[in-house]
PDB file of N, CA and C in Angstrom:
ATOM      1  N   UNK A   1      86.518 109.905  75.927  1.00  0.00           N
ATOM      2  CA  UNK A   1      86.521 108.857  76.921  1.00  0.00           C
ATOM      3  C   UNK A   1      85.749 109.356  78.151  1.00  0.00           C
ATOM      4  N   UNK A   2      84.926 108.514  78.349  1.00  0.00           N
ATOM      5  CA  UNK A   2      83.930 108.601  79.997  1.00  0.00           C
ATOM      6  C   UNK A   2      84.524 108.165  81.277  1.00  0.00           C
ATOM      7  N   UNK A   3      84.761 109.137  82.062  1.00  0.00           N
ATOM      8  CA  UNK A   3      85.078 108.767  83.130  1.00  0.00           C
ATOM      9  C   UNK A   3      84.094 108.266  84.327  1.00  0.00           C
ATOM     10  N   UNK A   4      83.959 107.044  84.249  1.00  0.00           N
ATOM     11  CA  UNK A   4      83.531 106.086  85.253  1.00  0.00           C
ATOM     12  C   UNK A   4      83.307 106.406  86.756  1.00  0.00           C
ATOM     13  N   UNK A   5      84.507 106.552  87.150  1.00  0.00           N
ATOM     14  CA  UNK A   5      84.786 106.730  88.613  1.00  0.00           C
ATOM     15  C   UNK A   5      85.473 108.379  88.861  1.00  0.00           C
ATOM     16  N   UNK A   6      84.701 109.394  88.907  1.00  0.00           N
ATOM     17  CA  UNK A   6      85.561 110.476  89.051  1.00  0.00           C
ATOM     18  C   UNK A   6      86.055 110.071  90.697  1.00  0.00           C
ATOM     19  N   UNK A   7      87.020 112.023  90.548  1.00  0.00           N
ATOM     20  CA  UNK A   7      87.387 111.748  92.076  1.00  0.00           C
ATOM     21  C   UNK A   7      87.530 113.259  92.467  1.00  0.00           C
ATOM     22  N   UNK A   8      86.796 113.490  93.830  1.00  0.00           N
ATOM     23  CA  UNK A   8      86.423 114.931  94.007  1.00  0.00           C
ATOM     24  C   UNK A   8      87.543 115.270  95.301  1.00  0.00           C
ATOM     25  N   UNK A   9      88.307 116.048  95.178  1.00  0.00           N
ATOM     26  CA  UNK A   9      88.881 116.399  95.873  1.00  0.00           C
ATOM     27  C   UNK A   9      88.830 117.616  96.807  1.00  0.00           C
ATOM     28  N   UNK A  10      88.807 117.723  97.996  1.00  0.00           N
ATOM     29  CA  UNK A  10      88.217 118.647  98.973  1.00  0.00           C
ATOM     30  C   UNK A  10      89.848 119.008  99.750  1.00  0.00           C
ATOM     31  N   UNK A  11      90.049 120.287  99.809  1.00  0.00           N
ATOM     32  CA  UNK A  11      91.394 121.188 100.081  1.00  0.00           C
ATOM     33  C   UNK A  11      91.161 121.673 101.226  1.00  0.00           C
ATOM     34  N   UNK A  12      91.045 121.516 102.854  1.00  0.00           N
ATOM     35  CA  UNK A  12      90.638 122.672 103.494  1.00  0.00           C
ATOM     36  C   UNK A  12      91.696 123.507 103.914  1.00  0.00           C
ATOM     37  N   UNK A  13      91.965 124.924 104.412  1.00  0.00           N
ATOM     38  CA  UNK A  13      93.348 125.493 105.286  1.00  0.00           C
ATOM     39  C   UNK A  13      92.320 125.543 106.454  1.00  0.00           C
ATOM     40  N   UNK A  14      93.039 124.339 107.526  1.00  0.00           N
ATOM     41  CA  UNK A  14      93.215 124.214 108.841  1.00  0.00           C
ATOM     42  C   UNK A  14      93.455 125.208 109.758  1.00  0.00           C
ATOM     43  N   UNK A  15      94.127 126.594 109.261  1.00  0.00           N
ATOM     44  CA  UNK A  15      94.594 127.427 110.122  1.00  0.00           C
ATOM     45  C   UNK A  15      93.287 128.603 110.317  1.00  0.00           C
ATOM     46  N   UNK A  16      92.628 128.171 109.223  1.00  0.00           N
ATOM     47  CA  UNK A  16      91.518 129.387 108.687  1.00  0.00           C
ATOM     48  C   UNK A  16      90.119 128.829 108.772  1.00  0.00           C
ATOM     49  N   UNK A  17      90.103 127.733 108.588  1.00  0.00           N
ATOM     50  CA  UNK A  17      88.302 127.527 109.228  1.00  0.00           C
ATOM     51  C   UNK A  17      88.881 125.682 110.005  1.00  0.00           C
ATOM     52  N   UNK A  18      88.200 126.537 110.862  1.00  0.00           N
ATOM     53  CA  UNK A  18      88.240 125.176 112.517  1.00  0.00           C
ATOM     54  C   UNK A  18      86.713 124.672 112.382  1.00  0.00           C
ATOM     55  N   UNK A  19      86.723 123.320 112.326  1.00  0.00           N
ATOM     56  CA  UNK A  19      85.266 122.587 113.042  1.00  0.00           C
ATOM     57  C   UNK A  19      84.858 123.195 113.886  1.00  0.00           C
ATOM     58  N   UNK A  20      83.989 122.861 113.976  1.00  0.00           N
ATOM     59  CA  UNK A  20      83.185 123.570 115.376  1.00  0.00           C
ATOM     60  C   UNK A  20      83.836 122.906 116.747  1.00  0.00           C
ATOM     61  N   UNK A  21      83.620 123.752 118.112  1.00  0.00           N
ATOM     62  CA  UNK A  21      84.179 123.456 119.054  1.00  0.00           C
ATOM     63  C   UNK A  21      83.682 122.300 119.233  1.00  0.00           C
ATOM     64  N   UNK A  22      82.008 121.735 118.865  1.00  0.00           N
ATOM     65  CA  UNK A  22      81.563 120.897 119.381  1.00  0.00           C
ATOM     66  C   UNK A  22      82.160 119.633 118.799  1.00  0.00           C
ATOM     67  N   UNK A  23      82.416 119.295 117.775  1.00  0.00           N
ATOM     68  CA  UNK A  23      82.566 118.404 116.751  1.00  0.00           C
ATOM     69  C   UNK A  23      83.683 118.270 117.508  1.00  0.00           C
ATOM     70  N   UNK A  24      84.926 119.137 117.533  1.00  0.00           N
ATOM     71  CA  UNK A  24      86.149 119.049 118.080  1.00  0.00           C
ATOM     72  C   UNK A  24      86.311 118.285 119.285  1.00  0.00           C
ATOM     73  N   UNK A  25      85.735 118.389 120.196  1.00  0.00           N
ATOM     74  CA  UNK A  25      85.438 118.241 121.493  1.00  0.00           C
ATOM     75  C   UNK A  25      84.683 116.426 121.604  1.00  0.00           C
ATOM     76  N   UNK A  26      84.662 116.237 120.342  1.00  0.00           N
ATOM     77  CA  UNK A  26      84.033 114.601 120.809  1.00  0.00           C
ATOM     78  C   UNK A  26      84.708 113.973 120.089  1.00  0.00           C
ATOM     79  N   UNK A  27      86.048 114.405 119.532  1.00  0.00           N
ATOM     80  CA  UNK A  27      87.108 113.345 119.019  1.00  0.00           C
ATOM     81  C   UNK A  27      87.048 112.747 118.279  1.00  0.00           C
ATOM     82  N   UNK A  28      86.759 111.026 117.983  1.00  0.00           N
ATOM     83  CA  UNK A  28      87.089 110.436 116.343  1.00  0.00           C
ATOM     84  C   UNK A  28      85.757 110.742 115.877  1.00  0.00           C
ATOM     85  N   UNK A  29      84.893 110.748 117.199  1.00  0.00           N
ATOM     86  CA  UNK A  29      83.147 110.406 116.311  1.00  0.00           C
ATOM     87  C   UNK A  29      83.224 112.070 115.728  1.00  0.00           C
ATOM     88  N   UNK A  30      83.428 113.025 116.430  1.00  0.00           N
ATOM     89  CA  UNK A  30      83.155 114.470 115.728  1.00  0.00           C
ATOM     90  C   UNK A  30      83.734 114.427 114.587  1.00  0.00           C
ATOM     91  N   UNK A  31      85.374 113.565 114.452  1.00  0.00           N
ATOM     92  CA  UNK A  31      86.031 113.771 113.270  1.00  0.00           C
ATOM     93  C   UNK A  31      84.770 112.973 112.070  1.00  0.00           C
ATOM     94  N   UNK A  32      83.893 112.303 112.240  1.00  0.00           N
ATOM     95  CA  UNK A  32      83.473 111.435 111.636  1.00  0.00           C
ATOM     96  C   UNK A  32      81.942 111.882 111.106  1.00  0.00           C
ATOM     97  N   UNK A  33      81.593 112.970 111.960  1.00  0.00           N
ATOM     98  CA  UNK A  33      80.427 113.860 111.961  1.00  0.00           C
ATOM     99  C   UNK A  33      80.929 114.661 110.922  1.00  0.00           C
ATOM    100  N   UNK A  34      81.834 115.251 111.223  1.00  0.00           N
ATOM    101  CA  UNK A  34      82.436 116.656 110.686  1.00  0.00           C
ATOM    102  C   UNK A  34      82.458 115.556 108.993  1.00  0.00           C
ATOM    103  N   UNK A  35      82.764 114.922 108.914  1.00  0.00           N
ATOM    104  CA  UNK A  35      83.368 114.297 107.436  1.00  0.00           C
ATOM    105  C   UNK A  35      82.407 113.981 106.986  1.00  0.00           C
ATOM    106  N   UNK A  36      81.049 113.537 107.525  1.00  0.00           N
ATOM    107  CA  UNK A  36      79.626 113.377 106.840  1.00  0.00           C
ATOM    108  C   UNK A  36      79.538 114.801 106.348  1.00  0.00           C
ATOM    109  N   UNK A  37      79.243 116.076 107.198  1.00  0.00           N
ATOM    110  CA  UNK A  37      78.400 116.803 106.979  1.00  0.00           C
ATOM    111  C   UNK A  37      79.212 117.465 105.689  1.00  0.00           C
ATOM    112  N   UNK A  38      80.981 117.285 105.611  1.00  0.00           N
ATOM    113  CA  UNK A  38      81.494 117.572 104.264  1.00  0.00           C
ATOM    114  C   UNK A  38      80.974 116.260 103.108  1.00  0.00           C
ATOM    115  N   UNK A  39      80.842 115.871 103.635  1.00  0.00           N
ATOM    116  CA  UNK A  39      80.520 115.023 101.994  1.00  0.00           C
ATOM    117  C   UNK A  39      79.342 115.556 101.467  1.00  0.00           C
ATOM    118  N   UNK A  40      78.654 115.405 102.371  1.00  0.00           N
ATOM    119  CA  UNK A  40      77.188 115.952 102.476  1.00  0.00           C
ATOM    120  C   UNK A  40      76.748 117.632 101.675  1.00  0.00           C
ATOM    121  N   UNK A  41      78.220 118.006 102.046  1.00  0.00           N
ATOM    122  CA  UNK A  41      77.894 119.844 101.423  1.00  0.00           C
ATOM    123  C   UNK A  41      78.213 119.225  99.863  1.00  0.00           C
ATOM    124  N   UNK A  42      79.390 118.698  99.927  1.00  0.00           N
ATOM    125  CA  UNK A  42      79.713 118.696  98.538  1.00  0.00           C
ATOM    126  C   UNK A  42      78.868 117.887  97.394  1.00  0.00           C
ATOM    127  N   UNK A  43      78.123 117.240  97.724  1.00  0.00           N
ATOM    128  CA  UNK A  43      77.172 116.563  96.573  1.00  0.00           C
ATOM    129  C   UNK A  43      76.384 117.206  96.722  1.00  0.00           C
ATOM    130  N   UNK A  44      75.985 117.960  97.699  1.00  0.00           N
ATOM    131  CA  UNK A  44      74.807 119.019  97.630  1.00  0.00           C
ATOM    132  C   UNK A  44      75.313 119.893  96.833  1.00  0.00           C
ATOM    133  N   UNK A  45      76.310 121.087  96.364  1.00  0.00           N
ATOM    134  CA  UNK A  45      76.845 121.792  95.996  1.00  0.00           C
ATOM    135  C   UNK A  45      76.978 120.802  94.387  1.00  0.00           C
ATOM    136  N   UNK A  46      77.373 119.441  94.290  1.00  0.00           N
ATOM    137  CA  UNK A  46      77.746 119.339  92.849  1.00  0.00           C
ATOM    138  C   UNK A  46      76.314 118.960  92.201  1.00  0.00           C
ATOM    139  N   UNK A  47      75.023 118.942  92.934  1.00  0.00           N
ATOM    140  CA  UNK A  47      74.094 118.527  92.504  1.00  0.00           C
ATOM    141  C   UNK A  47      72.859 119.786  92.239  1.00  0.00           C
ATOM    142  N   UNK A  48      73.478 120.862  92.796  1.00  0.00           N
ATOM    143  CA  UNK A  48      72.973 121.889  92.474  1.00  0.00           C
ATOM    144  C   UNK A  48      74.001 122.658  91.086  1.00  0.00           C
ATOM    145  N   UNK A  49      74.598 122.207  91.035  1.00  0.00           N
ATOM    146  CA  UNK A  49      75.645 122.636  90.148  1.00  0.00           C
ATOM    147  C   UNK A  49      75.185 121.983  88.780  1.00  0.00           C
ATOM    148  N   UNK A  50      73.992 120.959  88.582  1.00  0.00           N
ATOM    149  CA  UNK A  50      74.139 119.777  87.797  1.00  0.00           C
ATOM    150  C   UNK A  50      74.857 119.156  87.231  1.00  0.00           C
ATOM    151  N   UNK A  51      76.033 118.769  88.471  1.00  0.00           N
ATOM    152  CA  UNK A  51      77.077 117.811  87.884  1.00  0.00           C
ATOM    153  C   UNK A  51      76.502 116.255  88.169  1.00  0.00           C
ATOM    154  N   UNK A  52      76.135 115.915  86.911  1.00  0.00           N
ATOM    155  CA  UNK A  52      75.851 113.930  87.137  1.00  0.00           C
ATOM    156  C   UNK A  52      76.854 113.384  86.771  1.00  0.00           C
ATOM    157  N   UNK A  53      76.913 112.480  88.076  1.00  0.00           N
ATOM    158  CA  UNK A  53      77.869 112.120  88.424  1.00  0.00           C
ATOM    159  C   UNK A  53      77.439 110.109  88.180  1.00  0.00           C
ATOM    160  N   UNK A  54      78.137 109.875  87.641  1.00  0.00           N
ATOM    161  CA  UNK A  54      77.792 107.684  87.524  1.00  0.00           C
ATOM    162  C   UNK A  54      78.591 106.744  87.888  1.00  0.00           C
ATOM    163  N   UNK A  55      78.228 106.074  88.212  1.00  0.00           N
ATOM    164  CA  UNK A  55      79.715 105.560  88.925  1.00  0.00           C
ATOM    165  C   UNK A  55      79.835 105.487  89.836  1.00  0.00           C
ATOM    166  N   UNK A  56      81.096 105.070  90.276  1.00  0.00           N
ATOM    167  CA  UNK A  56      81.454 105.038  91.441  1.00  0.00           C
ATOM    168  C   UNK A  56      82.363 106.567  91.734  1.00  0.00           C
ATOM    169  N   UNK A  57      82.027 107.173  93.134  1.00  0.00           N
ATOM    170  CA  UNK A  57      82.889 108.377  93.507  1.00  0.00           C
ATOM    171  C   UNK A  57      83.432 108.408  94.386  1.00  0.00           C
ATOM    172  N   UNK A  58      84.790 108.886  94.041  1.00  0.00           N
ATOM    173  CA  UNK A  58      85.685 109.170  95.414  1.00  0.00           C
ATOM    174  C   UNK A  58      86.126 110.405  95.701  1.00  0.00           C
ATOM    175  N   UNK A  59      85.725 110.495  96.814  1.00  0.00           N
ATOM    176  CA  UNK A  59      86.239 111.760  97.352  1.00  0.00           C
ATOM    177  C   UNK A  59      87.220 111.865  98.726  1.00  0.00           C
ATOM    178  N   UNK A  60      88.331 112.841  98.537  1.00  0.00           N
ATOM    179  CA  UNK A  60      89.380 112.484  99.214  1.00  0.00           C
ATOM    180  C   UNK A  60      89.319 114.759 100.035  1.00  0.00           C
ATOM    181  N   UNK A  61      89.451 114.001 101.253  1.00  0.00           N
ATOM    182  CA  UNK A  61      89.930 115.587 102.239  1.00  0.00           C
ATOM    183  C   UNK A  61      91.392 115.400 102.652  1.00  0.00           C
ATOM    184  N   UNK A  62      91.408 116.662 102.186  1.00  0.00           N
ATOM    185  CA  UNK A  62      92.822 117.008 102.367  1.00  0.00           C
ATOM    186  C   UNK A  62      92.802 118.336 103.429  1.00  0.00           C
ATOM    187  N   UNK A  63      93.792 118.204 104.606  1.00  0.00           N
ATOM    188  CA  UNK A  63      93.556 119.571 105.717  1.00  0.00           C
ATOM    189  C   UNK A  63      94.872 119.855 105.964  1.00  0.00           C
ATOM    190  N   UNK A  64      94.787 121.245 105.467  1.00  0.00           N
ATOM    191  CA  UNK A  64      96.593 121.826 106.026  1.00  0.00           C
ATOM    192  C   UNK A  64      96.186 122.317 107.107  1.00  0.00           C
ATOM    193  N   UNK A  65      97.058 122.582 107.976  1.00  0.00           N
ATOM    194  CA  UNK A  65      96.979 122.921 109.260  1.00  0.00           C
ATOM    195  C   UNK A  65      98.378 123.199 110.027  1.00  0.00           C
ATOM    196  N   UNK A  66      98.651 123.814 110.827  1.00  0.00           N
ATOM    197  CA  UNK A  66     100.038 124.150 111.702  1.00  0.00           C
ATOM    198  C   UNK A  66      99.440 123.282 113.117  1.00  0.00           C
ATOM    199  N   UNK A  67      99.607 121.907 113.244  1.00  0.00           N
ATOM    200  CA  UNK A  67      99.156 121.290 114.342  1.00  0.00           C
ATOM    201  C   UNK A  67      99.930 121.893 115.751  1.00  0.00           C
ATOM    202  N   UNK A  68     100.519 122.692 115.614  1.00  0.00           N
ATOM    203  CA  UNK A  68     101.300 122.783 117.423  1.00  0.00           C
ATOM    204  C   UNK A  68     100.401 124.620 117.645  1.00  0.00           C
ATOM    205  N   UNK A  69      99.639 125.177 116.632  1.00  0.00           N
ATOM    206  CA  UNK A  69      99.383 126.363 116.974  1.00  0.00           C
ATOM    207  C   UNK A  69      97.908 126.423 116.969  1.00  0.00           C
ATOM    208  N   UNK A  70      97.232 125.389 116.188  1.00  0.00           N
ATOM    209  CA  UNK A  70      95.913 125.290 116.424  1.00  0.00           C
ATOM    210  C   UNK A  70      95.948 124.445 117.841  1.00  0.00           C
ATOM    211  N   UNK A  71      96.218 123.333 117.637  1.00  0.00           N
ATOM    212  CA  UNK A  71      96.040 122.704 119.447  1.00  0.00           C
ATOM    213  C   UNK A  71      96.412 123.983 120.614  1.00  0.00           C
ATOM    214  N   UNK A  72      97.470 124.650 120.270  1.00  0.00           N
ATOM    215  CA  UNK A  72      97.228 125.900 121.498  1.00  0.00           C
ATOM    216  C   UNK A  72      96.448 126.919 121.701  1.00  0.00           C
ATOM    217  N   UNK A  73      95.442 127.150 120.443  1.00  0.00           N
ATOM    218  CA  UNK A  73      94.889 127.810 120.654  1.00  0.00           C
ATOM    219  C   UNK A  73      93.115 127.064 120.606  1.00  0.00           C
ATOM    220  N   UNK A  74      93.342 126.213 120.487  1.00  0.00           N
ATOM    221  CA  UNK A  74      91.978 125.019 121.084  1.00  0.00           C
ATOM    222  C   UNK A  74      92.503 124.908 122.441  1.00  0.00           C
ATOM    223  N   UNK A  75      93.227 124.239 123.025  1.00  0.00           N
ATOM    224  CA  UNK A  75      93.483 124.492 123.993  1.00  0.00           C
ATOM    225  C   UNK A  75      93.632 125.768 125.248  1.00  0.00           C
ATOM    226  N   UNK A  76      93.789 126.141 124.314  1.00  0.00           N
ATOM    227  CA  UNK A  76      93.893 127.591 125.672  1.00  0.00           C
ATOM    228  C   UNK A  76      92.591 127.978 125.614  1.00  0.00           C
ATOM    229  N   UNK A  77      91.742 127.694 124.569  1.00  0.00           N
ATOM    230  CA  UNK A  77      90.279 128.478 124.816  1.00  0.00           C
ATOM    231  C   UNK A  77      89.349 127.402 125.312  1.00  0.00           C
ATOM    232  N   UNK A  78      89.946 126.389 125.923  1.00  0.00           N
ATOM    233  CA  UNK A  78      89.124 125.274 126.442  1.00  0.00           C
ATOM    234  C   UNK A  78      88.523 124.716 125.240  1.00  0.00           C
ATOM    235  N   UNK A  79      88.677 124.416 124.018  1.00  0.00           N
ATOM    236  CA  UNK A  79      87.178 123.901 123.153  1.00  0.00           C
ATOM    237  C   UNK A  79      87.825 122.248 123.566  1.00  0.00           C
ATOM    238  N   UNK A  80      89.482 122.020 123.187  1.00  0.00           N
ATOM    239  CA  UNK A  80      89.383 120.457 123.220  1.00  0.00           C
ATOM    240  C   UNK A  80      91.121 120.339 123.534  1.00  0.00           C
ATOM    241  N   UNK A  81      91.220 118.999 123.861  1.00  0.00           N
ATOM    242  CA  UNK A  81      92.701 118.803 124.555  1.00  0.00           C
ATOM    243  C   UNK A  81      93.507 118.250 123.075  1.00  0.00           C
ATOM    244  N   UNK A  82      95.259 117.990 123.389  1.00  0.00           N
ATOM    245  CA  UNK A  82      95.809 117.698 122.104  1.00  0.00           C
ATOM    246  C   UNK A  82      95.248 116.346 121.677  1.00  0.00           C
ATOM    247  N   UNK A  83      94.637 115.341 122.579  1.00  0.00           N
ATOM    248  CA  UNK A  83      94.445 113.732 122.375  1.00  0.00           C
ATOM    249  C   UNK A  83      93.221 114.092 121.471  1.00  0.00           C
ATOM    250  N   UNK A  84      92.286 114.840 122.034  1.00  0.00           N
ATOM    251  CA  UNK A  84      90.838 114.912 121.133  1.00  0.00           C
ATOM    252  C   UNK A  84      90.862 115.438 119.911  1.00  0.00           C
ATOM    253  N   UNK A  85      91.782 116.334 120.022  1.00  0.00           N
ATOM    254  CA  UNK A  85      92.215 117.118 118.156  1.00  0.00           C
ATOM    255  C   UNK A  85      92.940 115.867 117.326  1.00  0.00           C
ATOM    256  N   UNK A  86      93.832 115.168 118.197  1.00  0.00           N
ATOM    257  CA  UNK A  86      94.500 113.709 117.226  1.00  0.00           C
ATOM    258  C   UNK A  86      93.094 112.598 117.069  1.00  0.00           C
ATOM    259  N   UNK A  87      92.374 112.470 117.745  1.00  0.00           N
ATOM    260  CA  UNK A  87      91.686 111.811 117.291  1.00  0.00           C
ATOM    261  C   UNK A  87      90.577 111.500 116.490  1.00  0.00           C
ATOM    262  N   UNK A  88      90.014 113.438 116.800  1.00  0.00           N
ATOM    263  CA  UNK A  88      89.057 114.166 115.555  1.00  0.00           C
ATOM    264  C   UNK A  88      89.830 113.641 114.466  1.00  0.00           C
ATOM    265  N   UNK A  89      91.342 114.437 114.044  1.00  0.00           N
ATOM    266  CA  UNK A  89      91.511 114.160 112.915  1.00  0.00           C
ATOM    267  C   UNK A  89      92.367 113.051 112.499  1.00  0.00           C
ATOM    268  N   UNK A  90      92.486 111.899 113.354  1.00  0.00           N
ATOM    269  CA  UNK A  90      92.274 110.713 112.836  1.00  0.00           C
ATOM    270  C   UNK A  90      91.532 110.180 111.592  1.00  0.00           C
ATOM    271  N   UNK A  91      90.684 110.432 111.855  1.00  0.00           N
ATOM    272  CA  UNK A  91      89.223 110.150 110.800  1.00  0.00           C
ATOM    273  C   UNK A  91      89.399 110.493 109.281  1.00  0.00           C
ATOM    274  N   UNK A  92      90.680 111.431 109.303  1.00  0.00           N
ATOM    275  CA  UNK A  92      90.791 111.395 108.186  1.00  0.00           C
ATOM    276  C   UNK A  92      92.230 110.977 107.444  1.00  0.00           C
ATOM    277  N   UNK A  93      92.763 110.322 108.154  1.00  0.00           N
ATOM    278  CA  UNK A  93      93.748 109.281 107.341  1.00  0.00           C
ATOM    279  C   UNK A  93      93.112 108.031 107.137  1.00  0.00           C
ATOM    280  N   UNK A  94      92.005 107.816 107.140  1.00  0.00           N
ATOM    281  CA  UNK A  94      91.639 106.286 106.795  1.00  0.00           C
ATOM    282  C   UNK A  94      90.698 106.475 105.629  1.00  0.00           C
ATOM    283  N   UNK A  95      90.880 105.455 104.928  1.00  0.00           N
ATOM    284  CA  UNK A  95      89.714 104.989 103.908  1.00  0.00           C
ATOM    285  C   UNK A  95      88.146 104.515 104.498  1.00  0.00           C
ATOM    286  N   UNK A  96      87.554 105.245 104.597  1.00  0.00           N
ATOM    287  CA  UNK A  96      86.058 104.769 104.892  1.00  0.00           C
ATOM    288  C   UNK A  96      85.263 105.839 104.339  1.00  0.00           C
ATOM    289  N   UNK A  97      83.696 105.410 104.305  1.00  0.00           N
ATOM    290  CA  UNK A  97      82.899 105.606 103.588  1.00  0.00           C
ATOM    291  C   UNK A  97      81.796 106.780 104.885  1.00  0.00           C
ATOM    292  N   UNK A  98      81.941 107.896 104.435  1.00  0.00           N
ATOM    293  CA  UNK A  98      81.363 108.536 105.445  1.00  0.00           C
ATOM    294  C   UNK A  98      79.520 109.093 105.068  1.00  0.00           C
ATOM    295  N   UNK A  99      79.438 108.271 104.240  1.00  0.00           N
ATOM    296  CA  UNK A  99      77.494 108.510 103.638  1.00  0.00           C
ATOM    297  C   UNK A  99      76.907 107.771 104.830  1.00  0.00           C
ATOM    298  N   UNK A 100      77.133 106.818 104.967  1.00  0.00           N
ATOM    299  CA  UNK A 100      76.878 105.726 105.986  1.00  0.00           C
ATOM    300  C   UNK A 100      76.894 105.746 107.212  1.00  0.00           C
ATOM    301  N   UNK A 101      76.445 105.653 108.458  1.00  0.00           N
ATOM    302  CA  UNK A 101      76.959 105.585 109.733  1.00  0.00           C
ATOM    303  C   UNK A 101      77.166 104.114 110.281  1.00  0.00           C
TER     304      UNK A 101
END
């Protein structure tokens, strides 16, 4: 059986690789930058891989993270406040299509 619609799933640990300060620092749109330039690695990566892919694809990010110890330590190093880290990662509880702007 052919699977039609795969679905690529992306794992990050939050505690261990941070966006960039900059991305961080401009809130939903960085969250929204930051989520292009992952989609962006990963079809690059499955297309060097020669995975063909048909169909329709979904790909879903998933970010663990300790939210009260990364915001203090974004915070204490100035990169971004707790509102701009909630709203960076806003961006990724919603369904949208991040190929697109």
């Amino acid at each position: 059986m052919k699977n039609q619609n795969p679905l690529i799933l992306c794992v990050i640990n939050g505690d261990e690789n941070i966006f960039t300060g900059e991305l961080l620092a401009q809130g939903q749109q960085g969250g929204r930058t930051a989520a292009q330039h992952l989609t962006k690695a990963v079809a690059e990566y499955l297309a060097n891989e020669n995975v063909h892919i048909f169909g329709r694809l979904s790909f879903w990010i998933t970010i663990f993270y300790n939210k009260l110890e990364l915001a203090g330590v974004l915070k204490g190093n100035s990169i971004c406040t707790l509102e701009l880290l909630d709203a960076f990662l806003s961006v990724y509880g919603t369904n949208v299509s991040f190929m697109q702007d």
